[in-house]
ModelCIF file with pLDDT and N, C-alpha, C, O atoms, coordinates in Angstrom:
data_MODEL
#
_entry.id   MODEL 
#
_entity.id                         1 
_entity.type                       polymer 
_entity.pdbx_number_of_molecules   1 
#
_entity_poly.entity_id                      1 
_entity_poly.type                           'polypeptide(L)' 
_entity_poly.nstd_linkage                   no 
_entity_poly.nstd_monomer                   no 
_entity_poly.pdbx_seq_one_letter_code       
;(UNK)(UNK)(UNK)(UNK)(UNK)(UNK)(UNK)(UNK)(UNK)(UNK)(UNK)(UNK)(UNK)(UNK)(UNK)(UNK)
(UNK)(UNK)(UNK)(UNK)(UNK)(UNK)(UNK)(UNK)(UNK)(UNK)(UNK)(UNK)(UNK)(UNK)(UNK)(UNK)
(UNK)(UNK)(UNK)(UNK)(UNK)(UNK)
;
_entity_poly.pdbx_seq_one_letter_code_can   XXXXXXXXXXXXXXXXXXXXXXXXXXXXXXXXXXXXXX 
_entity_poly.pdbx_strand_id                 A 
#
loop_
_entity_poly_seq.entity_id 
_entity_poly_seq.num 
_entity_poly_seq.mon_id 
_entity_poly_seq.hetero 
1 1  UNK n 
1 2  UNK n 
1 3  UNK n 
1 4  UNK n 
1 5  UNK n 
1 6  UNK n 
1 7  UNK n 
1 8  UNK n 
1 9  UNK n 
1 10 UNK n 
1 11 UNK n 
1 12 UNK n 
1 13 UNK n 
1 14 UNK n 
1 15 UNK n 
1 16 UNK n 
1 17 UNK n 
1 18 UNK n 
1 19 UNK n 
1 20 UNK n 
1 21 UNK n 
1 22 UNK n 
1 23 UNK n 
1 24 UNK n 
1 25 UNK n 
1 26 UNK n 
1 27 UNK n 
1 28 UNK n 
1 29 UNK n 
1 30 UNK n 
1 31 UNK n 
1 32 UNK n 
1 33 UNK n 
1 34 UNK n 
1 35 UNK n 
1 36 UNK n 
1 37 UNK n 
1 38 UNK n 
#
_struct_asym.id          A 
_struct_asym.entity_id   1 
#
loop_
_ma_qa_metric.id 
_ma_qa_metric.mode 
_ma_qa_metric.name 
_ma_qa_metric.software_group_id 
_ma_qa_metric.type 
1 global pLDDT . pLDDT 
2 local  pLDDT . pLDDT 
#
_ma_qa_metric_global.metric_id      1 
_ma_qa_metric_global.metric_value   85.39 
_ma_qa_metric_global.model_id       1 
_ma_qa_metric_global.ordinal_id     1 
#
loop_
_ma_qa_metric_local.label_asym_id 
_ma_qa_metric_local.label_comp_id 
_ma_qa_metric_local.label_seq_id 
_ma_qa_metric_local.metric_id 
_ma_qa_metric_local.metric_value 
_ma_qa_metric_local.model_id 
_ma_qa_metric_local.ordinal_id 
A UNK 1  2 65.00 1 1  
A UNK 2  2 83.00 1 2  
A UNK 3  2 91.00 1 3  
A UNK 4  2 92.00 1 4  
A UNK 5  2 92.00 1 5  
A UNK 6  2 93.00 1 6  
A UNK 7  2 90.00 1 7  
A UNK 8  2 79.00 1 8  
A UNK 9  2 65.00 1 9  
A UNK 10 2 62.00 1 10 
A UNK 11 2 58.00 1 11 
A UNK 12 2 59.00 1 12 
A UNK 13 2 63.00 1 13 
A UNK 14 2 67.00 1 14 
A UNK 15 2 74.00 1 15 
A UNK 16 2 77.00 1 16 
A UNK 17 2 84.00 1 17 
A UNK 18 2 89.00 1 18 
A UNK 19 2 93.00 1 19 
A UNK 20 2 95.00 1 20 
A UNK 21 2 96.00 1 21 
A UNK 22 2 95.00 1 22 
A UNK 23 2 94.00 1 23 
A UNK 24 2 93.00 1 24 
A UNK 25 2 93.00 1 25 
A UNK 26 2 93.00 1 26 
A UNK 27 2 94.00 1 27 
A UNK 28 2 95.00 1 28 
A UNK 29 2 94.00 1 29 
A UNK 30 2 96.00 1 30 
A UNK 31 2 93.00 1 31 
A UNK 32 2 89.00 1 32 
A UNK 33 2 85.00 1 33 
A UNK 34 2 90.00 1 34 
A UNK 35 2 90.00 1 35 
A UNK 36 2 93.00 1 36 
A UNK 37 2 95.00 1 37 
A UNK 38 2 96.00 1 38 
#
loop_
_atom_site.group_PDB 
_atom_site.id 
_atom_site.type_symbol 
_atom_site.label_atom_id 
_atom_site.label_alt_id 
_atom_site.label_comp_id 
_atom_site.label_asym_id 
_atom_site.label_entity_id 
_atom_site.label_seq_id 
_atom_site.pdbx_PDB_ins_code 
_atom_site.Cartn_x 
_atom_site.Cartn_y 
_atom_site.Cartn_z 
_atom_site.occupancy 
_atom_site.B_iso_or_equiv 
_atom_site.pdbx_formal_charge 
_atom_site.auth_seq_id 
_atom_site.auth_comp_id 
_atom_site.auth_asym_id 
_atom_site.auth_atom_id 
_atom_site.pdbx_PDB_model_num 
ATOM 1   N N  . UNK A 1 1  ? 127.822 9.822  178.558 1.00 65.00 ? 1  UNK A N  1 
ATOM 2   C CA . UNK A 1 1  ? 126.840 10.878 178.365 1.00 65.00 ? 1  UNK A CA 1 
ATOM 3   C C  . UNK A 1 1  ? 126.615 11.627 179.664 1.00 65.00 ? 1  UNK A C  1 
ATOM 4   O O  . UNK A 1 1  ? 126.329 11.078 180.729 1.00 65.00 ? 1  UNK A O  1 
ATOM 5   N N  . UNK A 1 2  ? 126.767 12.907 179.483 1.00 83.00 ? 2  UNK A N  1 
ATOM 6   C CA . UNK A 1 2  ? 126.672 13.658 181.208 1.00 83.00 ? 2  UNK A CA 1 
ATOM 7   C C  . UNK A 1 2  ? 126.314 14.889 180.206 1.00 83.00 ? 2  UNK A C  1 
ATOM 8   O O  . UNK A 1 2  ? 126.628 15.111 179.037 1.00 83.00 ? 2  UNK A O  1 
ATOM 9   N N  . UNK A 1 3  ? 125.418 15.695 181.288 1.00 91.00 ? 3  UNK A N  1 
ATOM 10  C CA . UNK A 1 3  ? 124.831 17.397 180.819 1.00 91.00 ? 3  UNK A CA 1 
ATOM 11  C C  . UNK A 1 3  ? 125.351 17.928 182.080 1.00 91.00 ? 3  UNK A C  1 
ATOM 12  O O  . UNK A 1 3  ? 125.107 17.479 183.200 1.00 91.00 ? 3  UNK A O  1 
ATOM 13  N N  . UNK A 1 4  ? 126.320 19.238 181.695 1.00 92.00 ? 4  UNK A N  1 
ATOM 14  C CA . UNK A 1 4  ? 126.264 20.123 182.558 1.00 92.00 ? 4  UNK A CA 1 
ATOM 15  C C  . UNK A 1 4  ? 125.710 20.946 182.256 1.00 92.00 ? 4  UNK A C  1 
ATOM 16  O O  . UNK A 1 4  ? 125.442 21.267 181.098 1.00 92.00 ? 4  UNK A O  1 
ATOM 17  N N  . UNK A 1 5  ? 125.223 21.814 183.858 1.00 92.00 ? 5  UNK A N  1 
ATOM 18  C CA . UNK A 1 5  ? 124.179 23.283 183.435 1.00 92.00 ? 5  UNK A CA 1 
ATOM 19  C C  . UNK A 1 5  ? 125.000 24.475 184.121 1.00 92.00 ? 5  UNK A C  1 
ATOM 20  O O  . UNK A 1 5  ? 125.317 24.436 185.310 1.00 92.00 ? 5  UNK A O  1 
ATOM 21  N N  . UNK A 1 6  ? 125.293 25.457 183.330 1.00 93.00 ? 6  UNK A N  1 
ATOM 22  C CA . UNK A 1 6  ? 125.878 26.300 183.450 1.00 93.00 ? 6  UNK A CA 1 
ATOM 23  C C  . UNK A 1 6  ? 124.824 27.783 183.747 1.00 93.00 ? 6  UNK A C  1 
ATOM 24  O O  . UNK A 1 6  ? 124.003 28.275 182.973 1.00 93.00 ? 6  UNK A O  1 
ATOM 25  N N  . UNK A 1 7  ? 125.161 28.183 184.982 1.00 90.00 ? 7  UNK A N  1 
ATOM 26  C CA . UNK A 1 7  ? 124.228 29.697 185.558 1.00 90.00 ? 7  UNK A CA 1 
ATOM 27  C C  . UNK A 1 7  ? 124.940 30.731 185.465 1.00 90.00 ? 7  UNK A C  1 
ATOM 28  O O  . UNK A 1 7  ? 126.062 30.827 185.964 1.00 90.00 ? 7  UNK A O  1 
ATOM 29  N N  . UNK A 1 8  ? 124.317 31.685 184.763 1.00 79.00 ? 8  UNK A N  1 
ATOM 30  C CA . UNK A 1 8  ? 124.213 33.102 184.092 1.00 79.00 ? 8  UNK A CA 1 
ATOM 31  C C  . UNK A 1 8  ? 124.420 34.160 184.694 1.00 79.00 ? 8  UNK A C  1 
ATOM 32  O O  . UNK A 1 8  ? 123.307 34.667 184.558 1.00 79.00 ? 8  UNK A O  1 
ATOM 33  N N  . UNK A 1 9  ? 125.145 35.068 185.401 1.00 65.00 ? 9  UNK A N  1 
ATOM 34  C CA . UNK A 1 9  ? 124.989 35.862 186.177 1.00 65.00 ? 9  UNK A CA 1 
ATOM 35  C C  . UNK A 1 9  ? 125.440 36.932 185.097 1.00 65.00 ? 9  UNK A C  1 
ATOM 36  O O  . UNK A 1 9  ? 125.230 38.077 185.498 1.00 65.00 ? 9  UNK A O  1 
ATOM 37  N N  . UNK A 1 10 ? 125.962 36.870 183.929 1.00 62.00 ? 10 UNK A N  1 
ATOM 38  C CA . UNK A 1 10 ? 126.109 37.960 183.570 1.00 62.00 ? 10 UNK A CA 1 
ATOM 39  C C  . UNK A 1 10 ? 124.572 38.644 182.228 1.00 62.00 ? 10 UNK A C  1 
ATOM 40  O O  . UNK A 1 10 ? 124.639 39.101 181.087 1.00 62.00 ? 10 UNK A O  1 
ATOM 41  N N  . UNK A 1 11 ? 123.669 38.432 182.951 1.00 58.00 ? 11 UNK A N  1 
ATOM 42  C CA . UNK A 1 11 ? 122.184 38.913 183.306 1.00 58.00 ? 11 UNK A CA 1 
ATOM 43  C C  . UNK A 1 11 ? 121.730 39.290 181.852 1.00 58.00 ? 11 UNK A C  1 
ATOM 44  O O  . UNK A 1 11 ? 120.909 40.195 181.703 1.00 58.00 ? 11 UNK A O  1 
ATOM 45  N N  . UNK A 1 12 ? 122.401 38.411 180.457 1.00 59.00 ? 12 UNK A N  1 
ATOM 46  C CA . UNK A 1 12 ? 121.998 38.510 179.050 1.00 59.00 ? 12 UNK A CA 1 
ATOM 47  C C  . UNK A 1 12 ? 120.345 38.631 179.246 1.00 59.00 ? 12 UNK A C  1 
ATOM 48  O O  . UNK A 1 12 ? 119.622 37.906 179.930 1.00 59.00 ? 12 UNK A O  1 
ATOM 49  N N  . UNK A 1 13 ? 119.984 39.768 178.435 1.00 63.00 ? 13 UNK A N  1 
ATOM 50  C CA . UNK A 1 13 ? 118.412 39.812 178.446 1.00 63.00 ? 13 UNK A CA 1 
ATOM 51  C C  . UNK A 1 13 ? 118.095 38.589 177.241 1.00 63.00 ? 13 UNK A C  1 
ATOM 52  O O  . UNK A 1 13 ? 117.031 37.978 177.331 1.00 63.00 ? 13 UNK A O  1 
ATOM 53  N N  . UNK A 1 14 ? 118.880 38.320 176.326 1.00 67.00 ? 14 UNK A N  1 
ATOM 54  C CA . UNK A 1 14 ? 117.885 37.547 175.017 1.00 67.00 ? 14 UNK A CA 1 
ATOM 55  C C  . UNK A 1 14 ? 117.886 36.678 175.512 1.00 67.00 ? 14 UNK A C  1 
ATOM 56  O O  . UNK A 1 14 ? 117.093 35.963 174.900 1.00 67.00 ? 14 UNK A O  1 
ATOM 57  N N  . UNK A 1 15 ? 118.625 35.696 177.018 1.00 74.00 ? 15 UNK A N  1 
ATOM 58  C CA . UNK A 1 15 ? 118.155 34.331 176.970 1.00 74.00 ? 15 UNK A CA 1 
ATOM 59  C C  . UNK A 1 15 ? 118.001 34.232 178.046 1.00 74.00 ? 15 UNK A C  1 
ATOM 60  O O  . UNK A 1 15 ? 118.573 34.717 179.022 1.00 74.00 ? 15 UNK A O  1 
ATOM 61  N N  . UNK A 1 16 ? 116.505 33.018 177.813 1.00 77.00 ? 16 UNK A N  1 
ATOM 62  C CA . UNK A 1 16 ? 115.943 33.412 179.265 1.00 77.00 ? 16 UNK A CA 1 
ATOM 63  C C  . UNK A 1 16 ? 115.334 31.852 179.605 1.00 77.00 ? 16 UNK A C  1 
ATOM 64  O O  . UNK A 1 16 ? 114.231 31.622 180.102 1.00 77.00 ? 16 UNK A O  1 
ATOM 65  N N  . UNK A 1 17 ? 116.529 30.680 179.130 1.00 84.00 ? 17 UNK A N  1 
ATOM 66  C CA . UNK A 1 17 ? 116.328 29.565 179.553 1.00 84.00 ? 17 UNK A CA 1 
ATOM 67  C C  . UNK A 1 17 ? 117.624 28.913 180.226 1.00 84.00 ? 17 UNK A C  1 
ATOM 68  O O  . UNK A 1 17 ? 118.774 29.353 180.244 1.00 84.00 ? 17 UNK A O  1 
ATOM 69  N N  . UNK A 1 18 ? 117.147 27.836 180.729 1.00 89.00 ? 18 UNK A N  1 
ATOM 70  C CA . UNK A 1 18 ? 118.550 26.920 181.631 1.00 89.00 ? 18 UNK A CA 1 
ATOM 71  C C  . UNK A 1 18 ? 119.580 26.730 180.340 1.00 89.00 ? 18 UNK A C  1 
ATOM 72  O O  . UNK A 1 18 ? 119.080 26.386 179.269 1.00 89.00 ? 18 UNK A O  1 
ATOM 73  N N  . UNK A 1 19 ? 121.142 26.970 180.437 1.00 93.00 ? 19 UNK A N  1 
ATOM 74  C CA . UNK A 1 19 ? 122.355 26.791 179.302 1.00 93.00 ? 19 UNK A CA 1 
ATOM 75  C C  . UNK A 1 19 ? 122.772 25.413 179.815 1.00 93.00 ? 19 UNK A C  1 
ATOM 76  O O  . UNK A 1 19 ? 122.782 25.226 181.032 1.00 93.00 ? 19 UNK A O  1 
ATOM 77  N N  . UNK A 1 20 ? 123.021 24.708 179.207 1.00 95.00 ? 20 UNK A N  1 
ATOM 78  C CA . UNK A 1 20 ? 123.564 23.555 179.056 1.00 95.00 ? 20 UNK A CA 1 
ATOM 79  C C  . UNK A 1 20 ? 124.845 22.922 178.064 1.00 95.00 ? 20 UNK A C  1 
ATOM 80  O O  . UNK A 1 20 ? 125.167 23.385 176.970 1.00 95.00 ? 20 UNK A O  1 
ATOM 81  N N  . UNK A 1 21 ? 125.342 21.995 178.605 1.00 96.00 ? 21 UNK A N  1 
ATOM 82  C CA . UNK A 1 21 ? 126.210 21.845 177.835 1.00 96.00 ? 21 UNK A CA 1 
ATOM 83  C C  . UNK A 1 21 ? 126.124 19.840 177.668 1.00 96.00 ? 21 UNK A C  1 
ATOM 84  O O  . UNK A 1 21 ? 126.678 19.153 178.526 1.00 96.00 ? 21 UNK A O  1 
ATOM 85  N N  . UNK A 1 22 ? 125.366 19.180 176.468 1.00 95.00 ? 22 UNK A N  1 
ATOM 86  C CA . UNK A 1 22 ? 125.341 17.901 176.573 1.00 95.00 ? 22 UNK A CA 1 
ATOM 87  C C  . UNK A 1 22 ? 126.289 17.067 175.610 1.00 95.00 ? 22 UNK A C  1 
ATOM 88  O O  . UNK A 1 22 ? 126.331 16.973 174.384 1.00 95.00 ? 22 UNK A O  1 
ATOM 89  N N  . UNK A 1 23 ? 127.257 16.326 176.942 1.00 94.00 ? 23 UNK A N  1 
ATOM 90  C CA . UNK A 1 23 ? 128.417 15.339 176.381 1.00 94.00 ? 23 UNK A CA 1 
ATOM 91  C C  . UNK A 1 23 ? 127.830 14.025 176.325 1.00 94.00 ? 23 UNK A C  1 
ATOM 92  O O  . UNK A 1 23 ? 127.303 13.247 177.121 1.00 94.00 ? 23 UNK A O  1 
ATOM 93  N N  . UNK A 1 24 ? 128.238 14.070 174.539 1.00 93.00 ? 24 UNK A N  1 
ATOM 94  C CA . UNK A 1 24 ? 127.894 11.990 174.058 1.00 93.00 ? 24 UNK A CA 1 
ATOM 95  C C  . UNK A 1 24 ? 129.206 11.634 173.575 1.00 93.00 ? 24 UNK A C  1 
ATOM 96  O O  . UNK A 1 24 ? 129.305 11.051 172.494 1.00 93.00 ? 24 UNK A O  1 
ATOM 97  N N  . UNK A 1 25 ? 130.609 12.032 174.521 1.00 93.00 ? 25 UNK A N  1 
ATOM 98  C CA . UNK A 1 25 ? 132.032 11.476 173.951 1.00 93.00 ? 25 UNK A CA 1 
ATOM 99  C C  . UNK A 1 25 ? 132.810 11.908 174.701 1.00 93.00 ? 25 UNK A C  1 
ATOM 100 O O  . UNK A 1 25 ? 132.408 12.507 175.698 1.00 93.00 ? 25 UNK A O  1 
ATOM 101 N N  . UNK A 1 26 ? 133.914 11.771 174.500 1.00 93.00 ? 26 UNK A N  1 
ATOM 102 C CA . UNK A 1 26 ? 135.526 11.518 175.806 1.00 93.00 ? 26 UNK A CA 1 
ATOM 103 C C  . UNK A 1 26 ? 135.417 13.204 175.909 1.00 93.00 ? 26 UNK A C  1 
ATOM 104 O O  . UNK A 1 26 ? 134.900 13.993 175.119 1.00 93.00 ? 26 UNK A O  1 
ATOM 105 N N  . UNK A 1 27 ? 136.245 13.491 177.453 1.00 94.00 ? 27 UNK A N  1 
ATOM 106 C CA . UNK A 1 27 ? 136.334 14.840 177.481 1.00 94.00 ? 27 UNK A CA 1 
ATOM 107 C C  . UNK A 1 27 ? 137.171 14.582 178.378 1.00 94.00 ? 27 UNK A C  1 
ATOM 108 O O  . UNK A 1 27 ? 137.354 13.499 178.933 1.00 94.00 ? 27 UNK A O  1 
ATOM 109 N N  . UNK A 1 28 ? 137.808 15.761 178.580 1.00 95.00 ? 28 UNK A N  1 
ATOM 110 C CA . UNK A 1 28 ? 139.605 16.014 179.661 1.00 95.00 ? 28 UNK A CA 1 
ATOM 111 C C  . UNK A 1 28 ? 139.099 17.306 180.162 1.00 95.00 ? 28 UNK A C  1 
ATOM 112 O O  . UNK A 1 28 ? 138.433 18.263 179.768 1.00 95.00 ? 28 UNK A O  1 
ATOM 113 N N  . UNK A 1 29 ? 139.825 16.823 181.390 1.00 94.00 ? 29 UNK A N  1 
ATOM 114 C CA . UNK A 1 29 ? 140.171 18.342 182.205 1.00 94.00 ? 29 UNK A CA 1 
ATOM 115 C C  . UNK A 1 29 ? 141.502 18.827 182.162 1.00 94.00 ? 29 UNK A C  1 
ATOM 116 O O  . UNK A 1 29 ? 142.141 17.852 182.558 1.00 94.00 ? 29 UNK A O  1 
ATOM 117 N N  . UNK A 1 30 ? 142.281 19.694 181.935 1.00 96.00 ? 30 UNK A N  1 
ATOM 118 C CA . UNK A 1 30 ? 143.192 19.885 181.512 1.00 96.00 ? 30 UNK A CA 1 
ATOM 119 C C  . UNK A 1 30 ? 143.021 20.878 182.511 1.00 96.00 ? 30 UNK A C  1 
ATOM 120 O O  . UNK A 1 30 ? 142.035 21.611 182.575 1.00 96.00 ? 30 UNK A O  1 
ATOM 121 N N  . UNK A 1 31 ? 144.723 20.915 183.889 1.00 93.00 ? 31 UNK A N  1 
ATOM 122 C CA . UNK A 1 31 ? 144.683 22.160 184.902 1.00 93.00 ? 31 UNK A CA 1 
ATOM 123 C C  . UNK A 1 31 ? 145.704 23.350 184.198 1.00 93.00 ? 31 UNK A C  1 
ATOM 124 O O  . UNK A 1 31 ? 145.938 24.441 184.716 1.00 93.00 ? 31 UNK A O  1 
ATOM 125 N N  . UNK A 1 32 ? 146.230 22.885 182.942 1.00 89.00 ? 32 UNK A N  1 
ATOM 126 C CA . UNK A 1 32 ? 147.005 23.916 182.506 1.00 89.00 ? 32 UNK A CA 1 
ATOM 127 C C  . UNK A 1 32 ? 146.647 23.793 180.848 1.00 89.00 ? 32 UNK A C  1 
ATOM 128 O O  . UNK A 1 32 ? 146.279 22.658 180.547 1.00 89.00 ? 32 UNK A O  1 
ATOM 129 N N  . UNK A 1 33 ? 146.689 24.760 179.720 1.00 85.00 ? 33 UNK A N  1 
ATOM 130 C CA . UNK A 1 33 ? 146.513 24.185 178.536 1.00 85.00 ? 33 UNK A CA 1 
ATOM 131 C C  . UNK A 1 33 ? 147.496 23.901 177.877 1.00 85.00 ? 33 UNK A C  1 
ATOM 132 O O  . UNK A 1 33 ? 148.464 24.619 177.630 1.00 85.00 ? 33 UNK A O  1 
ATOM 133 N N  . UNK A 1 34 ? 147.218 22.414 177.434 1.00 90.00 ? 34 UNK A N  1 
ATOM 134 C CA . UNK A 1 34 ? 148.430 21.710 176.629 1.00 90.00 ? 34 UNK A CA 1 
ATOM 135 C C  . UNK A 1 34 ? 148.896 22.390 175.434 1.00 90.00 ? 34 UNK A C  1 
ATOM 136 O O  . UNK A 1 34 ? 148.364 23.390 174.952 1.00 90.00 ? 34 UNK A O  1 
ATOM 137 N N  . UNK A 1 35 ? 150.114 21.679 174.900 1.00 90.00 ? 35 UNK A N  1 
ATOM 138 C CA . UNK A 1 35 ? 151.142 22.242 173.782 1.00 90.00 ? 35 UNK A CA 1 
ATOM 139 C C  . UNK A 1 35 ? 149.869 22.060 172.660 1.00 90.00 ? 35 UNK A C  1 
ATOM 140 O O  . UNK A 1 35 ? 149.405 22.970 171.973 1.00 90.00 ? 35 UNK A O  1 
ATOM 141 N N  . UNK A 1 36 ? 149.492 20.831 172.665 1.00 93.00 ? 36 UNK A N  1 
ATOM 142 C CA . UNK A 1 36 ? 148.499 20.037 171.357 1.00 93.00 ? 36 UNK A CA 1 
ATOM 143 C C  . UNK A 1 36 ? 147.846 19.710 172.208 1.00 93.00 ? 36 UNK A C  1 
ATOM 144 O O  . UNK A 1 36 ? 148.276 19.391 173.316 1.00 93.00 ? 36 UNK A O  1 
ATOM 145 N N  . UNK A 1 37 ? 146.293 19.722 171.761 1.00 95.00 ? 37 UNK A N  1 
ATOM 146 C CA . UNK A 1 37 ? 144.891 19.129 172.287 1.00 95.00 ? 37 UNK A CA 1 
ATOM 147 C C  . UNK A 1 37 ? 144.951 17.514 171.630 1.00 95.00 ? 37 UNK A C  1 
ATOM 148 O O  . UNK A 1 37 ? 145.565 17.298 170.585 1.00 95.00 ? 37 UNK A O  1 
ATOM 149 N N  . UNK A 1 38 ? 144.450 16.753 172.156 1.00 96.00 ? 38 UNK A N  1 
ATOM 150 C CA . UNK A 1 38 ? 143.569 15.393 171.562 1.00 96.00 ? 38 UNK A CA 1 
ATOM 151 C C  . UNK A 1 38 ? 142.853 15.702 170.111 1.00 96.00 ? 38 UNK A C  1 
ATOM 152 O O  . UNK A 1 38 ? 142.186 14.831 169.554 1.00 96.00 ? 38 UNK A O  1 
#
């Protein structure tokens, strides 16, 4: 379980709280995108 918080600079007026993104399961970093995902 990990939350990342992601900051806004491209200055959307409708939202006007912290964006987040909250992981409860496996995740990859991938430096190129694969043929097939998981």
């Amino acid at each position: 379980t990990n939350k990342l918080y992601f900051t806004n600079y491209k200055e959307i007026e409708d939202i006007g709280g912290q964006l987040y993104l909250n992981i409860e399961t496996k995740w990859c970093l991938f430096e190129n995108s694969p043929i097939e995902y998981p």
